[in-house]
PDB file of N, CA and C in Angstrom:
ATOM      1  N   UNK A   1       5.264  11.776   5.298  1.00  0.00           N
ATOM      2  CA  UNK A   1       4.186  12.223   4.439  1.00  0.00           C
ATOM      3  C   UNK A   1       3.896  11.129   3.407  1.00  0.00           C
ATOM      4  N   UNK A   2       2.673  10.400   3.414  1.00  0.00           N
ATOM      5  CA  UNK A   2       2.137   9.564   2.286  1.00  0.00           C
ATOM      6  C   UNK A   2       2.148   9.940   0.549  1.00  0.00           C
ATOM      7  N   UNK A   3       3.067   9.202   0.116  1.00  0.00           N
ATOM      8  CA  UNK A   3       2.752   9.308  -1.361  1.00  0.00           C
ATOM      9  C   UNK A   3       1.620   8.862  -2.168  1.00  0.00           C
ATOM     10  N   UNK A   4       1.270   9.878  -2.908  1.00  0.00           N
ATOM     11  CA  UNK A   4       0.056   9.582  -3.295  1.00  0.00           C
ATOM     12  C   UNK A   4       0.256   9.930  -5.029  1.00  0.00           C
ATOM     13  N   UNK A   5      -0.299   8.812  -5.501  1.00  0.00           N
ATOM     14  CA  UNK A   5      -0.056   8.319  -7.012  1.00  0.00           C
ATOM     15  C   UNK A   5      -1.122   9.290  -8.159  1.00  0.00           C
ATOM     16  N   UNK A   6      -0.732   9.149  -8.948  1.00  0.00           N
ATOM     17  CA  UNK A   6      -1.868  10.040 -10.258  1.00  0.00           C
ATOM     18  C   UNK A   6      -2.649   8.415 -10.716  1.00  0.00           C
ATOM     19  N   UNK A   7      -3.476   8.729 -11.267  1.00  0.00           N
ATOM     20  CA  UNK A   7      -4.542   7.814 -11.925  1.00  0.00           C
ATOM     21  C   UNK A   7      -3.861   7.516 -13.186  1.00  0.00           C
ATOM     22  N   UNK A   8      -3.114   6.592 -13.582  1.00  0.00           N
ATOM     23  CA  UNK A   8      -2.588   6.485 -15.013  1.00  0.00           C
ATOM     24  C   UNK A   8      -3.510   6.388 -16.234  1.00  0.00           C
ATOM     25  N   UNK A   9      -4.411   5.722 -15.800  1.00  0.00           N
ATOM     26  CA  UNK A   9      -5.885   5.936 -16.721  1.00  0.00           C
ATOM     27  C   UNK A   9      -5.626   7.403 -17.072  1.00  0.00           C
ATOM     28  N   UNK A  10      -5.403   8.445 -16.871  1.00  0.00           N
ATOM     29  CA  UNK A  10      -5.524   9.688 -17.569  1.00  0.00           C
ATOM     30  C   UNK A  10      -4.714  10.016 -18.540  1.00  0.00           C
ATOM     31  N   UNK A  11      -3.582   8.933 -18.867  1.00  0.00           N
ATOM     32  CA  UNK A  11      -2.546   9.043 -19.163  1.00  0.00           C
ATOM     33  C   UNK A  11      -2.872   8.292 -20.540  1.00  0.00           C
ATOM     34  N   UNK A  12      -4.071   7.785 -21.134  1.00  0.00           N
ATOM     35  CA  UNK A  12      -4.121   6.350 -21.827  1.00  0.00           C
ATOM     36  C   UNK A  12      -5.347   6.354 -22.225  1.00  0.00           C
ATOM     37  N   UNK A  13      -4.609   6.452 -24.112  1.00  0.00           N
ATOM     38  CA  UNK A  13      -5.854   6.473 -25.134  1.00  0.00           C
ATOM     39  C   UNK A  13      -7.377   5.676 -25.262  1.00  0.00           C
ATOM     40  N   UNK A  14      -6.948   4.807 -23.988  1.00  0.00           N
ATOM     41  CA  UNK A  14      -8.184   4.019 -23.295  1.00  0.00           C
ATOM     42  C   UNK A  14      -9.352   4.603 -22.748  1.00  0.00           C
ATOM     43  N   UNK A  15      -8.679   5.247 -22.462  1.00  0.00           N
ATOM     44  CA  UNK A  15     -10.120   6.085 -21.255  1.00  0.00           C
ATOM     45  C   UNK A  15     -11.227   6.085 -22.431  1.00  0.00           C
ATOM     46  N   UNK A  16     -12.529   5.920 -21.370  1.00  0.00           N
ATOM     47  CA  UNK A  16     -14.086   6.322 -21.892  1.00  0.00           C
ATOM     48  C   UNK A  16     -14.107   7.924 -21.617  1.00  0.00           C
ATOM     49  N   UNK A  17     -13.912   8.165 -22.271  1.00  0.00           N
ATOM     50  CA  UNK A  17     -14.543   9.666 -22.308  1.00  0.00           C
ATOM     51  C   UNK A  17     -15.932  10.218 -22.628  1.00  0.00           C
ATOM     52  N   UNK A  18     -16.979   9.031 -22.526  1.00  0.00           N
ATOM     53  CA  UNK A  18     -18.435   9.738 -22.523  1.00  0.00           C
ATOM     54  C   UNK A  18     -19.173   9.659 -21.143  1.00  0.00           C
ATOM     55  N   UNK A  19     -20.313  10.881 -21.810  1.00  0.00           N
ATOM     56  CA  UNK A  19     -20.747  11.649 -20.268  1.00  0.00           C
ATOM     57  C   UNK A  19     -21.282  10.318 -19.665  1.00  0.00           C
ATOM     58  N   UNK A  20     -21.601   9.044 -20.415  1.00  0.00           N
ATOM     59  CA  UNK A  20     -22.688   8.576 -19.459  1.00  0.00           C
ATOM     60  C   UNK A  20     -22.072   7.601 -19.170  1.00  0.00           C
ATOM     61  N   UNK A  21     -20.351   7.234 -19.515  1.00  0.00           N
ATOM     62  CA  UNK A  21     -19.711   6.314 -19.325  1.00  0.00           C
ATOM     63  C   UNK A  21     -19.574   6.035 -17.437  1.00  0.00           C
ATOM     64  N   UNK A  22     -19.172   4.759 -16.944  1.00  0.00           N
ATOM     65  CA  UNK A  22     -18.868   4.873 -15.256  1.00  0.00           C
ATOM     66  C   UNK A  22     -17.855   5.801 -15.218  1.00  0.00           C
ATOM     67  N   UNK A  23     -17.620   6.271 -14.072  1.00  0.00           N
ATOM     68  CA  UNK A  23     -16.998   7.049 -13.386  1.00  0.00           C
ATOM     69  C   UNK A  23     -15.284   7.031 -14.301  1.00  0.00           C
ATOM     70  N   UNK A  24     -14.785   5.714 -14.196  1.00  0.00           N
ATOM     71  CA  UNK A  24     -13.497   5.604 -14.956  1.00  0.00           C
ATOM     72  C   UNK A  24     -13.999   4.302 -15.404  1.00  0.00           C
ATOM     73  N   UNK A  25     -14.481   3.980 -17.081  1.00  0.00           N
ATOM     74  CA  UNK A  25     -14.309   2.907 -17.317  1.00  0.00           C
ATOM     75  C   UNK A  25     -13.326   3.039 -18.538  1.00  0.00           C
ATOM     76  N   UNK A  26     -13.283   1.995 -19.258  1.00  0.00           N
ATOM     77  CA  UNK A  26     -12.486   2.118 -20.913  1.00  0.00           C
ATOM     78  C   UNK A  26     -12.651   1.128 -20.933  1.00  0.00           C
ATOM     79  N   UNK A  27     -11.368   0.629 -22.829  1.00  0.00           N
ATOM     80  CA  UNK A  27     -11.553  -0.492 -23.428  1.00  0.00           C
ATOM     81  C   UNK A  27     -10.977  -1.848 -22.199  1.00  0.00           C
ATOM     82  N   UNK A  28     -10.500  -1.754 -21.455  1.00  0.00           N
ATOM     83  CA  UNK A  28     -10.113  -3.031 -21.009  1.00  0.00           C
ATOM     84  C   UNK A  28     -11.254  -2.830 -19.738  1.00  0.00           C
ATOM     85  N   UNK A  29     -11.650  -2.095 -18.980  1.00  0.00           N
ATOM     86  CA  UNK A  29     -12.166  -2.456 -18.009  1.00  0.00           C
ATOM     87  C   UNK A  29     -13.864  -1.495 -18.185  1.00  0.00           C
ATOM     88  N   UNK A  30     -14.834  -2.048 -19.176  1.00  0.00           N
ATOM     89  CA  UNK A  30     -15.999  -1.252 -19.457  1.00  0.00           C
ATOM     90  C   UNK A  30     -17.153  -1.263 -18.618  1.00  0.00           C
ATOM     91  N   UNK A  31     -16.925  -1.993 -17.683  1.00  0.00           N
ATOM     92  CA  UNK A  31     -18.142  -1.769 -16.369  1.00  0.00           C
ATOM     93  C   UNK A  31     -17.524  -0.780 -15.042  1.00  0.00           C
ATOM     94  N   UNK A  32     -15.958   0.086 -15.337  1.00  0.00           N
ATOM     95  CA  UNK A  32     -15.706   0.295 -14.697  1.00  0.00           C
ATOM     96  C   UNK A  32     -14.166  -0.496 -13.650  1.00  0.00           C
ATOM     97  N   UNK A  33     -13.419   0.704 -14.008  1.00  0.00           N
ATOM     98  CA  UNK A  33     -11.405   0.363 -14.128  1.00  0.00           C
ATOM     99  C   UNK A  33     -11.687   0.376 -12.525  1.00  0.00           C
ATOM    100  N   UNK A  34     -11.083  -0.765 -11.907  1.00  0.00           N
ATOM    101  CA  UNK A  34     -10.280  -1.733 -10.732  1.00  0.00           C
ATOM    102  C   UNK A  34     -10.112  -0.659  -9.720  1.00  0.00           C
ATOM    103  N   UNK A  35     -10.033  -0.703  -8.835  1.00  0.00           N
ATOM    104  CA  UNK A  35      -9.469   0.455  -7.976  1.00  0.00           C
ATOM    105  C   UNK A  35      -8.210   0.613  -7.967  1.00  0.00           C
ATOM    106  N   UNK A  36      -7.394  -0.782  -7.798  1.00  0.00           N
ATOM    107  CA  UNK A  36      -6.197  -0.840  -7.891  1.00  0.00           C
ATOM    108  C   UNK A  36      -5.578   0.087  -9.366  1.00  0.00           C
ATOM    109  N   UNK A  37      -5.984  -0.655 -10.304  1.00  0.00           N
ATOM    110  CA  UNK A  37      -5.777   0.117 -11.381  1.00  0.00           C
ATOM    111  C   UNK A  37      -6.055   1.334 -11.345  1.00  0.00           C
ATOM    112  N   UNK A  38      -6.994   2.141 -11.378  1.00  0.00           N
ATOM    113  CA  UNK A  38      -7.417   3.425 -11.298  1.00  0.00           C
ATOM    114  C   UNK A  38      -6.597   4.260 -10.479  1.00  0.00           C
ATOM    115  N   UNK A  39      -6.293   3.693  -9.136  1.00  0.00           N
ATOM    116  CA  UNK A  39      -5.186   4.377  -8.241  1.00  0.00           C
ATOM    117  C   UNK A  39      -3.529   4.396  -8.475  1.00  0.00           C
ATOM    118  N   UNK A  40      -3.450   3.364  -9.712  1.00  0.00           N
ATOM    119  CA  UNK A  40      -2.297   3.198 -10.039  1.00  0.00           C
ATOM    120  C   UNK A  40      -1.039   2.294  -8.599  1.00  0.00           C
ATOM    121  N   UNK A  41      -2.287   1.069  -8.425  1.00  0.00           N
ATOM    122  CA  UNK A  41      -1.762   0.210  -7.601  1.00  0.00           C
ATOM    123  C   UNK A  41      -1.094  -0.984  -8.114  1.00  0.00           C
ATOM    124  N   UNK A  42      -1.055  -0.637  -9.377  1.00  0.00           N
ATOM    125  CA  UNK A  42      -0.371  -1.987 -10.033  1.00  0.00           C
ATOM    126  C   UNK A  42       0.192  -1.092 -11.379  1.00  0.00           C
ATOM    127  N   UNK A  43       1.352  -1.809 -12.325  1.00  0.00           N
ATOM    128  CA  UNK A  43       1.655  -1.265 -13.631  1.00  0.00           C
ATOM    129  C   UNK A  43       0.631  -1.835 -14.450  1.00  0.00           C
ATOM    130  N   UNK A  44      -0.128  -1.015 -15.079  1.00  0.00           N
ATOM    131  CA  UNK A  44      -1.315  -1.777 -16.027  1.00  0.00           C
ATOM    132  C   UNK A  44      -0.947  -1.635 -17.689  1.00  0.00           C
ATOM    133  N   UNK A  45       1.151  -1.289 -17.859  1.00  0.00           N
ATOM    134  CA  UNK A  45       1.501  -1.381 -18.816  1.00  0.00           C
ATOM    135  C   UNK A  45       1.957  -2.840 -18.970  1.00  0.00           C
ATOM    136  N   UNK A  46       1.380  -4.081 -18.233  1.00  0.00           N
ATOM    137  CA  UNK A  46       1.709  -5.287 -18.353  1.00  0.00           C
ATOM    138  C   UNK A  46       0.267  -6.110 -17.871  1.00  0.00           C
ATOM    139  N   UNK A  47       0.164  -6.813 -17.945  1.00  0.00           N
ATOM    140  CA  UNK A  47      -1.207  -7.680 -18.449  1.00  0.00           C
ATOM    141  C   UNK A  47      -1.737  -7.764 -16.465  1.00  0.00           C
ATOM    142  N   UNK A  48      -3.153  -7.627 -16.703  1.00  0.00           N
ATOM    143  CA  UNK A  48      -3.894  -7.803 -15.329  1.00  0.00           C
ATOM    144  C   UNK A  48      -4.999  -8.436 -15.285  1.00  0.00           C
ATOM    145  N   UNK A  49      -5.478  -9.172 -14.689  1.00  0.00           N
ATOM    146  CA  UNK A  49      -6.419 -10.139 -14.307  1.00  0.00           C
ATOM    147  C   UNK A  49      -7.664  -9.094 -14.807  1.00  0.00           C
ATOM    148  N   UNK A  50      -8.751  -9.828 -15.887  1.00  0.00           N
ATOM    149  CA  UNK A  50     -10.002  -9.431 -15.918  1.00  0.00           C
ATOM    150  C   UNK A  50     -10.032  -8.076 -16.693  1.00  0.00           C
ATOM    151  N   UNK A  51      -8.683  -7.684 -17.668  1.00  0.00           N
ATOM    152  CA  UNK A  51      -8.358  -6.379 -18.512  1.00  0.00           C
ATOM    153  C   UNK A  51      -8.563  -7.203 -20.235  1.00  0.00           C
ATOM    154  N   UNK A  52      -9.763  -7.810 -20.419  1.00  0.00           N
ATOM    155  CA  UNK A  52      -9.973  -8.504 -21.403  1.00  0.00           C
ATOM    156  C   UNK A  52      -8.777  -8.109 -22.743  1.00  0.00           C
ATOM    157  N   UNK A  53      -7.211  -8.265 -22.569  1.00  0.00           N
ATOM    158  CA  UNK A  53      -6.337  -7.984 -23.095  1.00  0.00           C
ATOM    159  C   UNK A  53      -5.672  -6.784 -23.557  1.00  0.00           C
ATOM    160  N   UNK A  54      -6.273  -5.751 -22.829  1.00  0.00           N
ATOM    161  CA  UNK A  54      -5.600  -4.322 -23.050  1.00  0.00           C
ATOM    162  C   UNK A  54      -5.233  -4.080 -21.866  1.00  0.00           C
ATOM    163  N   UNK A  55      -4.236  -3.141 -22.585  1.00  0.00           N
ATOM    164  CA  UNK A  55      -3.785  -2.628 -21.197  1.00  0.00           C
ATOM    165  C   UNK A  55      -2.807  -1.053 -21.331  1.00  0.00           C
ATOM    166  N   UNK A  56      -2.354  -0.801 -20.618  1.00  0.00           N
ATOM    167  CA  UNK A  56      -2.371   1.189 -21.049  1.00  0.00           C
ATOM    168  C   UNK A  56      -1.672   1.117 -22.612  1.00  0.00           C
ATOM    169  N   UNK A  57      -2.220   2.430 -23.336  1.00  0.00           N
ATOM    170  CA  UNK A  57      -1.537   2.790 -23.919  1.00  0.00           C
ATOM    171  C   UNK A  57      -1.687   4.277 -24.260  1.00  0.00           C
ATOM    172  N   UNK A  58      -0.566   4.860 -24.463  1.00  0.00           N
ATOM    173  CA  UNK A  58      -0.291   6.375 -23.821  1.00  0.00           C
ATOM    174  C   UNK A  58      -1.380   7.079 -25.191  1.00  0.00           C
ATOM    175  N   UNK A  59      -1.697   8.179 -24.834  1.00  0.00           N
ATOM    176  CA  UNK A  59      -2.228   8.837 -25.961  1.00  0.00           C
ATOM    177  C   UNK A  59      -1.408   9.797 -26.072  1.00  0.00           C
ATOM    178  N   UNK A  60      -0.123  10.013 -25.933  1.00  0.00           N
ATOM    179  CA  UNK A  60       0.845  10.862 -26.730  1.00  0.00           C
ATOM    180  C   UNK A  60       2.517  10.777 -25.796  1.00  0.00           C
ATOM    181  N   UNK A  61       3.171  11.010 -26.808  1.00  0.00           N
ATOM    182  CA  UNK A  61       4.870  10.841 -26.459  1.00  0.00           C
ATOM    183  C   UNK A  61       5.061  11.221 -24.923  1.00  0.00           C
ATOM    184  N   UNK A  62       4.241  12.406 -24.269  1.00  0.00           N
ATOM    185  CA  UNK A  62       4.320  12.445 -23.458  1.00  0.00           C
ATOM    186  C   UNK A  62       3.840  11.986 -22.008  1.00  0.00           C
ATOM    187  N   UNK A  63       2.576  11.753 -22.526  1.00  0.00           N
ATOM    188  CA  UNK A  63       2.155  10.363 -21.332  1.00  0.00           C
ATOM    189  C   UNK A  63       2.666   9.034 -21.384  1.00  0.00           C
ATOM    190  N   UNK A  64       3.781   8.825 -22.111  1.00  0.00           N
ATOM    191  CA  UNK A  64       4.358   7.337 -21.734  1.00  0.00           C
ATOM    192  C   UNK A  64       5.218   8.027 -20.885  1.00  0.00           C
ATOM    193  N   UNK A  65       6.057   8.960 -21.067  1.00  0.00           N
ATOM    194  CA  UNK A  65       7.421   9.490 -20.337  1.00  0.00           C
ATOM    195  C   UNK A  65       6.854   9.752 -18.824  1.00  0.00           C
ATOM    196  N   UNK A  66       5.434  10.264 -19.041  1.00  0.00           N
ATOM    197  CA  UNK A  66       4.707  10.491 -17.378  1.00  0.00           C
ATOM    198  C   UNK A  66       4.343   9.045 -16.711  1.00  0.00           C
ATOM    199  N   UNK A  67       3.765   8.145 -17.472  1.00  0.00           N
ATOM    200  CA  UNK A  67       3.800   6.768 -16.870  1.00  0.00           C
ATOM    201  C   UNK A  67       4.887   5.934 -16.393  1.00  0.00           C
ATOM    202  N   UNK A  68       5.846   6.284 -17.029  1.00  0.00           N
ATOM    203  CA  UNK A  68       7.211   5.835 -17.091  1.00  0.00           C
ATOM    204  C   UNK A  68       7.709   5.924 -15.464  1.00  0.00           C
ATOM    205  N   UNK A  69       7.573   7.550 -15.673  1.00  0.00           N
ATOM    206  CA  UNK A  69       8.215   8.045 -14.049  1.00  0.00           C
ATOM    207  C   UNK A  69       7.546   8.124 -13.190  1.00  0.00           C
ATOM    208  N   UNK A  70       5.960   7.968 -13.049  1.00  0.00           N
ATOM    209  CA  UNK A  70       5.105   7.122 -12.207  1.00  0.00           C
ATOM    210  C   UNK A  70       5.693   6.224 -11.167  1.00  0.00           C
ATOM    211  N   UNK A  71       5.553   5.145 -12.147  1.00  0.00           N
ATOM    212  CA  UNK A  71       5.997   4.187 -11.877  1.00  0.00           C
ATOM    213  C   UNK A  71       7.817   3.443 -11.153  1.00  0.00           C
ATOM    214  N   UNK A  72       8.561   4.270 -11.754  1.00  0.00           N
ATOM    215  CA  UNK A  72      10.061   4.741 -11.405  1.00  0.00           C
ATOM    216  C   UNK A  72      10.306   5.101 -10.405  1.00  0.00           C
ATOM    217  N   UNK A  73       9.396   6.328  -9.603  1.00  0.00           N
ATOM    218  CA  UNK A  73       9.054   6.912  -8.377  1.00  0.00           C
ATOM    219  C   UNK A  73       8.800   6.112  -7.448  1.00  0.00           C
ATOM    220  N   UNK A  74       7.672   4.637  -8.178  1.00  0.00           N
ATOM    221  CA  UNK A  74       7.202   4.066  -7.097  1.00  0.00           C
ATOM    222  C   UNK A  74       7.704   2.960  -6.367  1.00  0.00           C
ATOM    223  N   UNK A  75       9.147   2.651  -7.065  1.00  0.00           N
ATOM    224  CA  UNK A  75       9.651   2.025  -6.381  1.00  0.00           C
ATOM    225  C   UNK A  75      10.633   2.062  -5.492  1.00  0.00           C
TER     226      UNK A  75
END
């Protein structure tokens, strides 16, 4: 059975949250977050090509602990 990842973007005070924003954009990726990224194909708690220097940061104690084990899982 294929594992299939959460969007860490949901996880991260980044997100665009307006209606007319792209689909998933935010502060590091504002025309619209990577696929990779978005699918949580890479850790985007460490620096990524074309993330004009941001990169996740949790919007509460408990979405780091969920990114954390994301990522923990995925290896």
């Amino acid at each position: 059975m294929p594992t299939v990842r959460a969007p860490m973007c949901v996880l991260c005070k980044r997100l665009d949250k307006r209606p007319d924003a792209a689909l998933f954009a935010c502060t590091a990726f504002p025309e619209g977050i990577t696929e990779e990224v978005a699918m949580s194909g890479v850790d985007h708690r460490q620096p990524y090509p074309g993330d004009h220097v941001f990169q996740f940061e949790r919007k509460d104690a408990a979405a780091a602990a969920s990114a954390a084990e994301l990522f923990r899982r995925a290896r």
